[in-house]
N, C-alpha and C. Protein backbone atom coordinates (compact mmCIF):
# COMPACT_ATOMS: atom_id res chain seq x y z
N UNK A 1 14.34 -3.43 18.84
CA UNK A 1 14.26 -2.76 17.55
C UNK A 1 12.79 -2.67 17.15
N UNK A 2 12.45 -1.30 17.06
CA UNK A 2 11.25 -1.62 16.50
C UNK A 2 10.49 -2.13 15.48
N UNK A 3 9.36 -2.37 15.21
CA UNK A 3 8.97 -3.36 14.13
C UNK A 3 8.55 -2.12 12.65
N UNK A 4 9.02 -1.88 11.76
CA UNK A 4 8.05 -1.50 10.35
C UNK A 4 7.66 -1.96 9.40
N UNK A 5 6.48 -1.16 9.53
CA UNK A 5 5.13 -2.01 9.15
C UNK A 5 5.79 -1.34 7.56
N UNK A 6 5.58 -2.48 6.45
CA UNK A 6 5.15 -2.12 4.94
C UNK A 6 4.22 -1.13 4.83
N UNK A 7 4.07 -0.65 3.87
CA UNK A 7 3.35 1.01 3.74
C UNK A 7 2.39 -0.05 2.34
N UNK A 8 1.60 0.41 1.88
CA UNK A 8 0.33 0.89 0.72
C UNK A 8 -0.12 1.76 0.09
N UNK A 9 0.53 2.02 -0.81
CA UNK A 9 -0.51 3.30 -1.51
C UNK A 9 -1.73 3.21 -2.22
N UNK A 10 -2.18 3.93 -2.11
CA UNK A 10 -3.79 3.83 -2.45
C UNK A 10 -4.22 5.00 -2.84
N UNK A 11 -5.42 5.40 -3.63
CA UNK A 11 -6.18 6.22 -4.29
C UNK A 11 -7.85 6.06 -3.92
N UNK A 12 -7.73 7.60 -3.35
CA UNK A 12 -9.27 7.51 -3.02
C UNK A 12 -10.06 8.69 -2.71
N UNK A 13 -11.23 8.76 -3.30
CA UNK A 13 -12.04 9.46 -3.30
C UNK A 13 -12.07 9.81 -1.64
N UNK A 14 -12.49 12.06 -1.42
CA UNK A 14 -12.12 11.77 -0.11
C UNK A 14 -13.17 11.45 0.50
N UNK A 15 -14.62 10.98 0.34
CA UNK A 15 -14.92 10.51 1.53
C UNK A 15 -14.62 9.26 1.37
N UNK A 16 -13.82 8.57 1.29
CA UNK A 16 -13.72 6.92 1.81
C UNK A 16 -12.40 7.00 1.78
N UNK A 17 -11.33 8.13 1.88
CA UNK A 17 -10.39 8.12 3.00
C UNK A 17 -10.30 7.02 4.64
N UNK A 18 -11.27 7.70 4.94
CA UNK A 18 -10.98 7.37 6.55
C UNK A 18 -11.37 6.04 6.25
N UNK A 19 -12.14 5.36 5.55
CA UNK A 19 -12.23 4.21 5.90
C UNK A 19 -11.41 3.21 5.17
N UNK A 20 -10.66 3.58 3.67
CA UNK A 20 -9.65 3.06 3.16
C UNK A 20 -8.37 2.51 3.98
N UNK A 21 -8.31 3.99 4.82
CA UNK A 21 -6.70 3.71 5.64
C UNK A 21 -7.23 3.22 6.62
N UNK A 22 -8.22 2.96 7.27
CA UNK A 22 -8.80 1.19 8.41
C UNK A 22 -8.35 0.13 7.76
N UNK A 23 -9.13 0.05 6.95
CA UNK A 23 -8.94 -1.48 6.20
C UNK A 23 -7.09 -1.47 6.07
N UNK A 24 -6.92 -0.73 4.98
CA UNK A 24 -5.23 -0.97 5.30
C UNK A 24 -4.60 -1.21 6.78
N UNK A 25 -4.85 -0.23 7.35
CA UNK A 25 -3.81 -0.53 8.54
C UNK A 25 -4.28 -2.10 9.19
N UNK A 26 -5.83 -2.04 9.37
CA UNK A 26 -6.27 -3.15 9.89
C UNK A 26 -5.29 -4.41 9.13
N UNK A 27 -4.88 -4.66 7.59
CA UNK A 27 -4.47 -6.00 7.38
C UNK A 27 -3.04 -5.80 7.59
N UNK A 28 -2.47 -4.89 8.89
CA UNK A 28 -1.16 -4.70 9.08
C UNK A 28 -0.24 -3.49 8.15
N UNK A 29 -0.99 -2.83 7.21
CA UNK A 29 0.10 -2.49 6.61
C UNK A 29 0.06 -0.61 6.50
N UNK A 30 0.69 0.48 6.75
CA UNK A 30 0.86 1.67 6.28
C UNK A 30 0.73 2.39 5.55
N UNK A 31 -1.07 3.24 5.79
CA UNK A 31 -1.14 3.44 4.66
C UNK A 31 -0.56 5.30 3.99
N UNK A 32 -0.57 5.03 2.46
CA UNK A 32 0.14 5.99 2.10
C UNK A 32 -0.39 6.84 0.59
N UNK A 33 -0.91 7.94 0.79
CA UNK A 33 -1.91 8.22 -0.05
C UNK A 33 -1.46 9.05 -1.54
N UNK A 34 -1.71 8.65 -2.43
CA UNK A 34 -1.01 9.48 -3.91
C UNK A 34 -2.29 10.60 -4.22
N UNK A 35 -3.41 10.62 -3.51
CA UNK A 35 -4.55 11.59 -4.29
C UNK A 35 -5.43 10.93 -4.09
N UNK A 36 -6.36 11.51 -4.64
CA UNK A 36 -7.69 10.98 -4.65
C UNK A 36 -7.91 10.03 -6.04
N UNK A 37 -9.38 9.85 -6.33
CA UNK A 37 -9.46 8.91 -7.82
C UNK A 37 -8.51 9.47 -8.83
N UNK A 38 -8.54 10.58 -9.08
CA UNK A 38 -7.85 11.13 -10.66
C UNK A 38 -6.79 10.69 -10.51
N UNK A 39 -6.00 9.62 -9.64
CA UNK A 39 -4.00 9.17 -9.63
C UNK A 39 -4.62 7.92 -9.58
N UNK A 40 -5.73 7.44 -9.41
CA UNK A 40 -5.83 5.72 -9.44
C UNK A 40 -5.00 5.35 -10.67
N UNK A 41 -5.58 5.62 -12.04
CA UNK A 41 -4.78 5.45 -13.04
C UNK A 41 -3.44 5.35 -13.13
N UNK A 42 -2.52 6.35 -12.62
CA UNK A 42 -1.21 6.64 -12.37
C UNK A 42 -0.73 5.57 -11.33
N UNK A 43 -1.44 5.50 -10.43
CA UNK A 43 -0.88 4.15 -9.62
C UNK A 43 -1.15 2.81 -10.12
N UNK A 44 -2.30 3.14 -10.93
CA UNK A 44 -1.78 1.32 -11.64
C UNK A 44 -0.90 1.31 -12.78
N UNK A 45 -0.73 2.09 -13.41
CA UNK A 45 0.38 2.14 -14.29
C UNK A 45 1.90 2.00 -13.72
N UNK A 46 2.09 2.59 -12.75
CA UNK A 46 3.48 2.88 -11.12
C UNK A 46 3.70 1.44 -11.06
N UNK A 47 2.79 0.66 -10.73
CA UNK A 47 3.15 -0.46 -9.59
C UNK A 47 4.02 -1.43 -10.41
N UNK A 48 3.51 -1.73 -11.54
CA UNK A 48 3.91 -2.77 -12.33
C UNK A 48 5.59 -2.44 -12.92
N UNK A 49 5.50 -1.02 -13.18
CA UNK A 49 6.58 0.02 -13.75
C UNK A 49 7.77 -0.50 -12.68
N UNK A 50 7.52 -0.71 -11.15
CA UNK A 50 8.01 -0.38 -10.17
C UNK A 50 9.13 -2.11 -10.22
N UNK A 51 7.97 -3.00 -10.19
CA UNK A 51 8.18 -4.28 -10.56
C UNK A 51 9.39 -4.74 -11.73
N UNK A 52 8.92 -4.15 -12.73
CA UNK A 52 9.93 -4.19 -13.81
C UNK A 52 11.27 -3.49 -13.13
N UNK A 53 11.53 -2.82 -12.74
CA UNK A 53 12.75 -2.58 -12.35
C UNK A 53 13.59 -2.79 -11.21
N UNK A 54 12.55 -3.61 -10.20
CA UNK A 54 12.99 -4.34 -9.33
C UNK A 54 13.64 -5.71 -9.82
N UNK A 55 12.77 -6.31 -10.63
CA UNK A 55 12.80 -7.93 -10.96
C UNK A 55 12.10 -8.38 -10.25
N UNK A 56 12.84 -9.93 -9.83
CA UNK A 56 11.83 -11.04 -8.77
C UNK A 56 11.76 -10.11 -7.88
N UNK A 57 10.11 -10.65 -7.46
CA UNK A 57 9.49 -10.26 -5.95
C UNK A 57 9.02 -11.07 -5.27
N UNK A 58 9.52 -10.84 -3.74
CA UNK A 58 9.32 -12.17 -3.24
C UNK A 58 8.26 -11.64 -2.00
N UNK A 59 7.27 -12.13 -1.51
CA UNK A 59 6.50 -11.76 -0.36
C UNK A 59 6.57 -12.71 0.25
N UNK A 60 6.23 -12.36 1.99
CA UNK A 60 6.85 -12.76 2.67
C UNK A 60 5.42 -12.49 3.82
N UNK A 61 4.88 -13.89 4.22
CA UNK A 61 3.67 -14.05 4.89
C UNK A 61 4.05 -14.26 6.07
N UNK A 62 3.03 -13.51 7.69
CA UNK A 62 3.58 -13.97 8.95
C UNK A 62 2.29 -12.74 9.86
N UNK A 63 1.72 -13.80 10.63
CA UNK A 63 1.42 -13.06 11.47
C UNK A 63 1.87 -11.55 11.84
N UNK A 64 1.31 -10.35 12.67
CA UNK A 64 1.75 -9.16 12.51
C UNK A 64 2.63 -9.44 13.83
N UNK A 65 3.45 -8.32 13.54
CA UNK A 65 4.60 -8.87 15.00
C UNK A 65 5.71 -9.80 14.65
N UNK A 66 5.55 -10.82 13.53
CA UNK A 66 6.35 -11.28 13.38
C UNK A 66 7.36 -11.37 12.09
N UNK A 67 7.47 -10.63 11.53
CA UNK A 67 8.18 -9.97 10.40
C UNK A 67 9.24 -9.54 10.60
């Protein structure tokens, strides 16, 4: 079965695109883009929004590969 990787969304100006989604993928995770700066705002307002209607969140630490 194959393994999937958690995703990230992120906001970024485009030249530091290419190097945003390194760093993401590099700490294991998929990255996934809402826009450039003008949605930063909108994504920090999202995340927490996202939270509240989940409830508890639980993360879950492990070498890559082993998830």
């Amino acid at each position: 079965m194959p393994l999937t990787r958690p995703s990230c969304l992120y906001a970024a100006d485009g030249e530091a695109v290419q190097v945003t989604e390194q760093l993401i993928r590099d700490a294991g995770y998929e990255p996934v883009s809402v826009g450039g700066l003008e949605n930063a705002r909108a994504l920090e307002d999202f995340v927490p929004g996202v939270f509240a209607q989940i409830g508890q969140v639980f993360y879950r630490f492990a070498p890559p590969g082993e998830l």
